[in-house]
C-alpha atoms as a PDB file:
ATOM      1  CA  UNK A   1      49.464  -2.578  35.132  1.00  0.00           C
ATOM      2  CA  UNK A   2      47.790  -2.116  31.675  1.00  0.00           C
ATOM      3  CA  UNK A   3      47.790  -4.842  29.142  1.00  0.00           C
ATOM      4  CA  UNK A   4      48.371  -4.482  25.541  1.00  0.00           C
ATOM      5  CA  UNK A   5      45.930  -6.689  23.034  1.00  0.00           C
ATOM      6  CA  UNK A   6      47.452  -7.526  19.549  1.00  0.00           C
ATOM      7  CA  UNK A   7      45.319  -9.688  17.223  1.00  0.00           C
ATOM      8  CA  UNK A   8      44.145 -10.685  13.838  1.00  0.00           C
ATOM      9  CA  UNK A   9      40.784 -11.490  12.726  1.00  0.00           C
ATOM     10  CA  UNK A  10      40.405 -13.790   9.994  1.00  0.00           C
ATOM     11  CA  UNK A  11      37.616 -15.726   8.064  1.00  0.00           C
ATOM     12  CA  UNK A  12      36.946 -19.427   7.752  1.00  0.00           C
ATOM     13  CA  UNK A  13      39.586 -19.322   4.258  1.00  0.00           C
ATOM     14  CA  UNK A  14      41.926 -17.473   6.818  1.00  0.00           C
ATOM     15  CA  UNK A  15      41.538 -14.529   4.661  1.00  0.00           C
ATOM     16  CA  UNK A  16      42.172 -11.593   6.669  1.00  0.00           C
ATOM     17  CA  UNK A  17      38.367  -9.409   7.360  1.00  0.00           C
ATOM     18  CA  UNK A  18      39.644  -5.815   7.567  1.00  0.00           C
ATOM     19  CA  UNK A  19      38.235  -2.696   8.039  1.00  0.00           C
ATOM     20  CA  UNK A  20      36.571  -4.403  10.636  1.00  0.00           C
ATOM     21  CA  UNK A  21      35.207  -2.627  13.608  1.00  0.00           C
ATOM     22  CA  UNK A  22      35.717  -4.279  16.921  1.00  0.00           C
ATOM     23  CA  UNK A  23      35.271  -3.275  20.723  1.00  0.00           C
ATOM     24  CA  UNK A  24      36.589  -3.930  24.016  1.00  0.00           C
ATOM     25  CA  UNK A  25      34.069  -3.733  26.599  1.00  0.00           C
ATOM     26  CA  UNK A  26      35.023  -4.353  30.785  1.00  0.00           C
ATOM     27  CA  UNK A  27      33.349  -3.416  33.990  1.00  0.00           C
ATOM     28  CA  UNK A  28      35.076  -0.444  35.680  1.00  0.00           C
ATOM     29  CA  UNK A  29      32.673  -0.187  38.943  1.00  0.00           C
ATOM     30  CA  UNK A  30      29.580  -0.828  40.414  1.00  0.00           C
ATOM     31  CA  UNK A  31      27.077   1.569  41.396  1.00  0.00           C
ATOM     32  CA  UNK A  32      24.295   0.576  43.566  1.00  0.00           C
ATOM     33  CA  UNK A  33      24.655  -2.555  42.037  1.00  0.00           C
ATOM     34  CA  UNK A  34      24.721  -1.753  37.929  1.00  0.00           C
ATOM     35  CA  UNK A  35      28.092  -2.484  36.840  1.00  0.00           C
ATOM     36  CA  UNK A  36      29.403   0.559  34.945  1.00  0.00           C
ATOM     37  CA  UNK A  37      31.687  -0.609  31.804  1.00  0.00           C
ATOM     38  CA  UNK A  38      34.100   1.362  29.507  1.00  0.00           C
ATOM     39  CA  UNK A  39      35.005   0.825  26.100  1.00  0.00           C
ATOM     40  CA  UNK A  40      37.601   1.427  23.372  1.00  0.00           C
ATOM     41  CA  UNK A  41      36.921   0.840  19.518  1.00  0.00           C
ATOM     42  CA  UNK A  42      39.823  -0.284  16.920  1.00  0.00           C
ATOM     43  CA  UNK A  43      39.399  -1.029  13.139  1.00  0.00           C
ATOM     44  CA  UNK A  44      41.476  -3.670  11.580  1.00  0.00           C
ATOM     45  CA  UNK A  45      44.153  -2.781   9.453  1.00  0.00           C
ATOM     46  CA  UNK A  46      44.199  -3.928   5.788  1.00  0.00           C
ATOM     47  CA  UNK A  47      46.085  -7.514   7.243  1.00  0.00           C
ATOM     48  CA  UNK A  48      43.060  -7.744   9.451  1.00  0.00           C
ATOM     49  CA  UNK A  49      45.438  -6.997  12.081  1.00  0.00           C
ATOM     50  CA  UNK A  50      44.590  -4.376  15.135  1.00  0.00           C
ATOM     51  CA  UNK A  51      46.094  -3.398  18.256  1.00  0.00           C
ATOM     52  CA  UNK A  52      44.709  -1.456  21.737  1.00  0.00           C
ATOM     53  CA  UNK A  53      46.426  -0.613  24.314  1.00  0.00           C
ATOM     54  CA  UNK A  54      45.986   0.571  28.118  1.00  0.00           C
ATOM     55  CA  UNK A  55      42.948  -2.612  28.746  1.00  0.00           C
ATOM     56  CA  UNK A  56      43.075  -2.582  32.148  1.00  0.00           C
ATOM     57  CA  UNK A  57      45.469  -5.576  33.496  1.00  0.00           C
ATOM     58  CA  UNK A  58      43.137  -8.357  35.450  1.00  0.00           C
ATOM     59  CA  UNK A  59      40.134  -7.186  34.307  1.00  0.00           C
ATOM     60  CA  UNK A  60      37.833  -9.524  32.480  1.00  0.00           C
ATOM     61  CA  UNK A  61      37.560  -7.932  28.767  1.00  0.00           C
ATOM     62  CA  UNK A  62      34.766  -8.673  26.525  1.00  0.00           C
ATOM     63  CA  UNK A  63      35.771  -8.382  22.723  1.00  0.00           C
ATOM     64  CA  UNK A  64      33.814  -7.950  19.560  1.00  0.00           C
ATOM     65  CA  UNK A  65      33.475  -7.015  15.889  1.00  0.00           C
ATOM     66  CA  UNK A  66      31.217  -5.351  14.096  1.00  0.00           C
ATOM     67  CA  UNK A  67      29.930  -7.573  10.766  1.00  0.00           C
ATOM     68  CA  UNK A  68      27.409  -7.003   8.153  1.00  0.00           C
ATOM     69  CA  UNK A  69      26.205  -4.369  10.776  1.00  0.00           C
ATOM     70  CA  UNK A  70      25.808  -6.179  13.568  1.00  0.00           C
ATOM     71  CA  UNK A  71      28.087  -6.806  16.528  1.00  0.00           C
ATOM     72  CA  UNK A  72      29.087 -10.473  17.260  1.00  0.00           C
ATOM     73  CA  UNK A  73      31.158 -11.217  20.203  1.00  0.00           C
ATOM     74  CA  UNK A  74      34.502 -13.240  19.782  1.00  0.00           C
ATOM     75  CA  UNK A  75      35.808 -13.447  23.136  1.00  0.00           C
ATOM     76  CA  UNK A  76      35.955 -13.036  26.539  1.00  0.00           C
ATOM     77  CA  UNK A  77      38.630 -13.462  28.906  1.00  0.00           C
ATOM     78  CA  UNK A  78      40.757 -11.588  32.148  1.00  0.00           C
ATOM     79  CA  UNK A  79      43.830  -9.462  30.790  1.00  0.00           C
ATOM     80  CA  UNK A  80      47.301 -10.400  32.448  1.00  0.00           C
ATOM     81  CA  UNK A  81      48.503  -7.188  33.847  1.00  0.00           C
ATOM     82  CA  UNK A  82      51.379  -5.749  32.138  1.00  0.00           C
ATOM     83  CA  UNK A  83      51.444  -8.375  29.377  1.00  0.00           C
ATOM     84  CA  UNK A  84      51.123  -8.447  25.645  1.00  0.00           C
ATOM     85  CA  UNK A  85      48.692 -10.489  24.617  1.00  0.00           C
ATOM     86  CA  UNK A  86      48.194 -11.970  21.298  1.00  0.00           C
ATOM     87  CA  UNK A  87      44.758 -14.033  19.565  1.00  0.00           C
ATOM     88  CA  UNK A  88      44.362 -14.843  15.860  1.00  0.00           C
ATOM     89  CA  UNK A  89      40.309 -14.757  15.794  1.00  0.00           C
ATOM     90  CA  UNK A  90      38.580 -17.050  12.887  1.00  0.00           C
ATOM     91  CA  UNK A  91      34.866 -15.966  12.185  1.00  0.00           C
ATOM     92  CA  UNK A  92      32.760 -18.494  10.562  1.00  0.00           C
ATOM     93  CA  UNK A  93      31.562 -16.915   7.672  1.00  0.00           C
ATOM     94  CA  UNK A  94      27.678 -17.804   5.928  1.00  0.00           C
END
């Protein structure tokens, strides 16, 4: 069953970062032993908010924005099938 990631990204003030790009990366096979992965992009909303749907349910997902150009990785973690899952995301900022 596919899982459903909701989530906010914030800053170290817990001032919402939006218009923020951010992935979600997971391994879908393996061929001759190089692990194929997929991907979906979503942009926060002006809340910092964003939503994807149809992550594959027990599959480890790999999740990260895109700041100042560069991607930096937030989390990682397995996807309960069927679920909705939720994570408020605070990025350090320099």
């Amino acid at each position: 069953a596919e899982t459903v990631l909701m989530g906010k990204l914030v800053d170290a003030a817990d001032r919402p970062l939006s218009n923020t790009a951010v992935a979600f990366n997971w391994p879908s096979n393996n061929v001759g032993g190089v692990e194929i992965g997929e991907e979906l992009l979503a942009r926060t909303g002006s809340d910092g908010r964003f939503v994807v749907c149809s992550l594959p349910g027990g599959s480890l997902v790999r999740v990260k924005a895109e700041l100042a150009g560069m991607w930096v990785d937030l989390f990682e973690e397995p996807m309960p099938p069927g679920e909705i899952v939720y994570r408020r995301v605070m990025i350090p900022t320099r």
